[in-house]
Protein backbone atom coordinates (compact mmCIF):
# COMPACT_ATOMS: atom_id res chain seq x y z
CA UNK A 1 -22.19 7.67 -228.64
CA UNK A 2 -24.42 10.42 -226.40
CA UNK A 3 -25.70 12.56 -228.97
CA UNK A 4 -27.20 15.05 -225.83
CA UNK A 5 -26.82 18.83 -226.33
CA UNK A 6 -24.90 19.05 -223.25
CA UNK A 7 -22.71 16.47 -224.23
CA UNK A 8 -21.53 18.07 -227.89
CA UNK A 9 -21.62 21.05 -226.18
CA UNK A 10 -18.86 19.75 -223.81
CA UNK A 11 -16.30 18.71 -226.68
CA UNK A 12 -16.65 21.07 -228.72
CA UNK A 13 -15.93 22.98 -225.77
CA UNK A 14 -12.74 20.72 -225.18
CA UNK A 15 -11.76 21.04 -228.93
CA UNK A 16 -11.97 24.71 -229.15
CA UNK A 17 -10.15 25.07 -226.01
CA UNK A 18 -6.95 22.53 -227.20
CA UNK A 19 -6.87 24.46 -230.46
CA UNK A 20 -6.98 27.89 -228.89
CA UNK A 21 -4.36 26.83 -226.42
CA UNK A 22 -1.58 26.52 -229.12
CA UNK A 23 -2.30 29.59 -230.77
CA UNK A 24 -2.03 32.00 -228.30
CA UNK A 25 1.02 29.98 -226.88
CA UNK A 26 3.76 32.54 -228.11
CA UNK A 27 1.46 35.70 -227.88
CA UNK A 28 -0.81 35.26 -224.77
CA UNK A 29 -1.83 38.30 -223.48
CA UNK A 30 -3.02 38.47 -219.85
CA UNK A 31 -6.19 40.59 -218.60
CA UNK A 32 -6.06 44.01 -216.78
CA UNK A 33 -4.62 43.07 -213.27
CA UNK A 34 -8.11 44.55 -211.35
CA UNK A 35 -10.04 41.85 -213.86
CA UNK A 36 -10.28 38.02 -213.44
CA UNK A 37 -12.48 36.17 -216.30
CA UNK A 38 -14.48 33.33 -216.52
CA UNK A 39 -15.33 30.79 -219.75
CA UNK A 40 -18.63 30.18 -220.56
CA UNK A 41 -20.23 27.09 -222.63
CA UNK A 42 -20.74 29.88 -225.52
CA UNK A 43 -16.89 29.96 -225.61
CA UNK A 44 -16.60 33.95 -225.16
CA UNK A 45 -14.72 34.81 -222.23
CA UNK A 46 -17.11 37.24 -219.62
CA UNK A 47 -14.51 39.59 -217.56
CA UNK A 48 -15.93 40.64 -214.00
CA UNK A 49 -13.76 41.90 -210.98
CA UNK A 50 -11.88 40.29 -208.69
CA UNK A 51 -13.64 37.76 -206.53
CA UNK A 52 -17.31 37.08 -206.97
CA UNK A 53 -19.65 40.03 -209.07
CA UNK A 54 -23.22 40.03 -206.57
CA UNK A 55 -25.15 38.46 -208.76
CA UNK A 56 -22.80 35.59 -209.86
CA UNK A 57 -22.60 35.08 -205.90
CA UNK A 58 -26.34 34.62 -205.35
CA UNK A 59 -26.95 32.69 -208.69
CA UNK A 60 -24.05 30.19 -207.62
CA UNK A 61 -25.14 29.75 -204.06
CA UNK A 62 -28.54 29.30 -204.82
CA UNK A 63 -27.85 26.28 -206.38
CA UNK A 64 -28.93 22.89 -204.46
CA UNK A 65 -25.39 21.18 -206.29
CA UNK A 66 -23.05 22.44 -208.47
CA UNK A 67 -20.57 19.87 -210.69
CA UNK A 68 -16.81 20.27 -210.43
CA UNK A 69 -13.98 18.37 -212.91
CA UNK A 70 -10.58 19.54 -213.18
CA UNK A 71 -8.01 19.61 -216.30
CA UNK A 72 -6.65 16.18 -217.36
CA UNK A 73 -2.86 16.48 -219.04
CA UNK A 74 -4.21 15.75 -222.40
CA UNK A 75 -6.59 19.39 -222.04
CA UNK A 76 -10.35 17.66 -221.20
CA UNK A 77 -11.92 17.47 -218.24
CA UNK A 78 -12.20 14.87 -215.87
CA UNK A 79 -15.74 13.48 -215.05
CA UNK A 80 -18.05 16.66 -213.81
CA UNK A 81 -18.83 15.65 -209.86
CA UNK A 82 -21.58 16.86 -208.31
CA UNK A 83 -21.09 18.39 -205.19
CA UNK A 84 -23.06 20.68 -202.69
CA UNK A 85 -21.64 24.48 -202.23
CA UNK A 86 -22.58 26.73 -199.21
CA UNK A 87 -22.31 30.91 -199.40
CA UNK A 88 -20.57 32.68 -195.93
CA UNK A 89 -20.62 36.42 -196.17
CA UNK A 90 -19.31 37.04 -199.70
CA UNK A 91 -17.51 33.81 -199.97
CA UNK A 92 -18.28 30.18 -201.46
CA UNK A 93 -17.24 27.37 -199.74
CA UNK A 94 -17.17 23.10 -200.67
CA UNK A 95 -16.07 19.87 -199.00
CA UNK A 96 -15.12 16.48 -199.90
CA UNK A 97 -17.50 14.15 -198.27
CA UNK A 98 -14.75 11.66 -198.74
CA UNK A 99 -11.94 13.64 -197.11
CA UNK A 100 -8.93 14.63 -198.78
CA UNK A 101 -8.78 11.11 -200.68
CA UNK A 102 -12.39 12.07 -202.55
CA UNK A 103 -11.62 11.83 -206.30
CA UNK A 104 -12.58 14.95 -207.25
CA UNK A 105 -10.70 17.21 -204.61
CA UNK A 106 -7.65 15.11 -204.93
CA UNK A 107 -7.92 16.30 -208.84
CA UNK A 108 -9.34 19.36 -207.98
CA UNK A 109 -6.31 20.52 -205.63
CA UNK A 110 -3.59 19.25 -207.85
CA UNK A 111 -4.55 20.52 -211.44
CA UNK A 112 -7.00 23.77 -212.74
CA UNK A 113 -10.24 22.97 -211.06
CA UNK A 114 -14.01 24.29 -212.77
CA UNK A 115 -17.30 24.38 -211.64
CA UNK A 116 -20.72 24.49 -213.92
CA UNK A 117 -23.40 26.40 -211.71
CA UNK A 118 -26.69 28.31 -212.88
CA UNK A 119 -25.64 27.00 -216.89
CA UNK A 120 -22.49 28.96 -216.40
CA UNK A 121 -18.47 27.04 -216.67
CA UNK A 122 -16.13 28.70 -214.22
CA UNK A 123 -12.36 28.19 -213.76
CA UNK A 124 -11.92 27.98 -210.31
CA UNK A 125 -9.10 27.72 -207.16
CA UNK A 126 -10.14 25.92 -203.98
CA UNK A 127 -7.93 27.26 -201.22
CA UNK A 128 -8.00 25.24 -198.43
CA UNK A 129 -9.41 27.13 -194.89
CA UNK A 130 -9.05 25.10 -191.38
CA UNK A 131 -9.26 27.66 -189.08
CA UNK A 132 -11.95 26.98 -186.73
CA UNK A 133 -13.74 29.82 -187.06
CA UNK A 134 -14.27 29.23 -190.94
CA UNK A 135 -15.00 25.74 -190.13
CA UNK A 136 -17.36 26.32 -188.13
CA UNK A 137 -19.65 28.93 -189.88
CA UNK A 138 -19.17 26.59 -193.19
CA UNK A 139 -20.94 23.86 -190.79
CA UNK A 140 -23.52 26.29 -189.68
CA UNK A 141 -23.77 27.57 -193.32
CA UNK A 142 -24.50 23.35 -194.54
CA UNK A 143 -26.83 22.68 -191.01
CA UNK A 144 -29.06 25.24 -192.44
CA UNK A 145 -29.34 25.08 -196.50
CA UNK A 146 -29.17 20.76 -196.23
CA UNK A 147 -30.98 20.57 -193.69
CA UNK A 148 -33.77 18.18 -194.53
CA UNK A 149 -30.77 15.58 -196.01
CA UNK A 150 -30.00 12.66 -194.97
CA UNK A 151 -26.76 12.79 -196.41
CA UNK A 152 -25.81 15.85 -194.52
CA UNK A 153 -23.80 13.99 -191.59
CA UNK A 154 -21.30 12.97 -194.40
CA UNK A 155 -20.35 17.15 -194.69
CA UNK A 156 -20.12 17.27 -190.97
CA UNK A 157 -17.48 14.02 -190.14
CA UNK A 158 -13.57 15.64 -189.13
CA UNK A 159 -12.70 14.32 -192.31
CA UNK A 160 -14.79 16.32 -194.40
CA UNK A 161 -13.82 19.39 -192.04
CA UNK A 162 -10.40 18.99 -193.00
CA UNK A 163 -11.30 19.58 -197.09
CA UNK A 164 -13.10 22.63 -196.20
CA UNK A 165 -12.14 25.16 -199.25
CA UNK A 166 -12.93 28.25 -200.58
CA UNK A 167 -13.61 28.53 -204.05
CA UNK A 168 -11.97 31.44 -205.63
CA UNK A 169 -12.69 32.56 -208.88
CA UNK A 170 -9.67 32.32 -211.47
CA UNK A 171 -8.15 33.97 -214.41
C-alpha cells in the first residue's frame, strides 16, 4: 500500500467527493451563472470567472507538464497522465501524442476530464479546435516552449494535430 502524502491525499479526495455526491443529489444548487469553480486537493471549492483568472493562466502554462485523469463510473479517477500544455493568447491548449486513440484523451473526451497543475485539481472540458489557424499557432506555441525535446516531433505528426483541444475550465 503507498502510504505517500499525495497518494492519501488523492482518496480521501475520492471518498469525500462519492459521499458529497449523494448528499447534495436532491438539493444541488448551481453557482451564479457569471462564476465557474474549481476543486482543490484541500476539498473547498475556489469560485473565479468564467474562463481562466490571469494568474491561474500564467501559473498553469508555466508548467513544463501538467497530469490529466478523467472520472471512472464508479466516481475515482483514472490514472493521472502526464501531458505537456501550451498557452495561445488567453487560451490553454493539449494534444494526444497518440492521436485520438491515446488513453487519456479517449477518457478525457468521453467522461469529466481534470487536470493537477501548479498543486492545484481542476475540472476541466477539452473542446476540440482543427481549424488551421489554431493548429497552427498551437504548433508554433509547442516549437518554442519544447524546444530543446526530443520528444517534440511526436506533438507535431497529423495525428497529434487532429487532438488539438482547448482546455476550458468547468463548473
Amino acid at each position: 500500500m503507498d502510504y505517500s502524502l499525495e497518494n492519501l491525499k488523492s482518496v480521501l479526495f475520492r471518498h469525500n467527493r462519492a459521499a458529497a455526491r449523494s448528499q447534495a443529489a436532491s438539493a444541488r444548487r448551481l453557482p451564479e451563472p457569471s462564476l465557474l469553480y474549481v476543486r482543490t486537493p484541500t476539498l473547498r471549492k475556489t469560485f473565479m470567472t468564467v474562463g481562466w483568472k490571469p494568474t491561474t493562466l500564467s501559473e498553469i502554462a508555466n508548467q513544463e507538464e501538467i497530469r490529466v485523469s478523467s472520472e471512472r463510473t464508479d466516481g475515482g479517477y483514472r490514472r493521472w497522465t502526464p501531458i505537456w500544455i501550451v498557452r495561445v493568447g488567453d487560451e490553454l491548449y493539449v494534444r494526444s501524442g497518440f492521436g485520438a486513440n491515446g488513453s487519456w484523451y479517449r477518457h478525457a473526451t468521453t467522461s469529466q476530464a481534470y487536470i493537477k497543475a501548479a498543486g492545484t485539481l481542476y475540472e476541466v472540458g477539452l473542446i476540440r479546435h482543427t481549424d488551421p489557424a489554431s493548429v497552427a499557432a498551437v504548433d508554433a506555441a509547442y516549437r518554442q516552449k519544447y524546444s530543446g525535446d526530443p520528444s517534440l516531433p511526436l506533438l507535431l505528426t497529423d495525428e497529434a494535430r487532429s487532438t488539438t483541444s482547448l482546455l476550458s475550465p468547468q463548473a
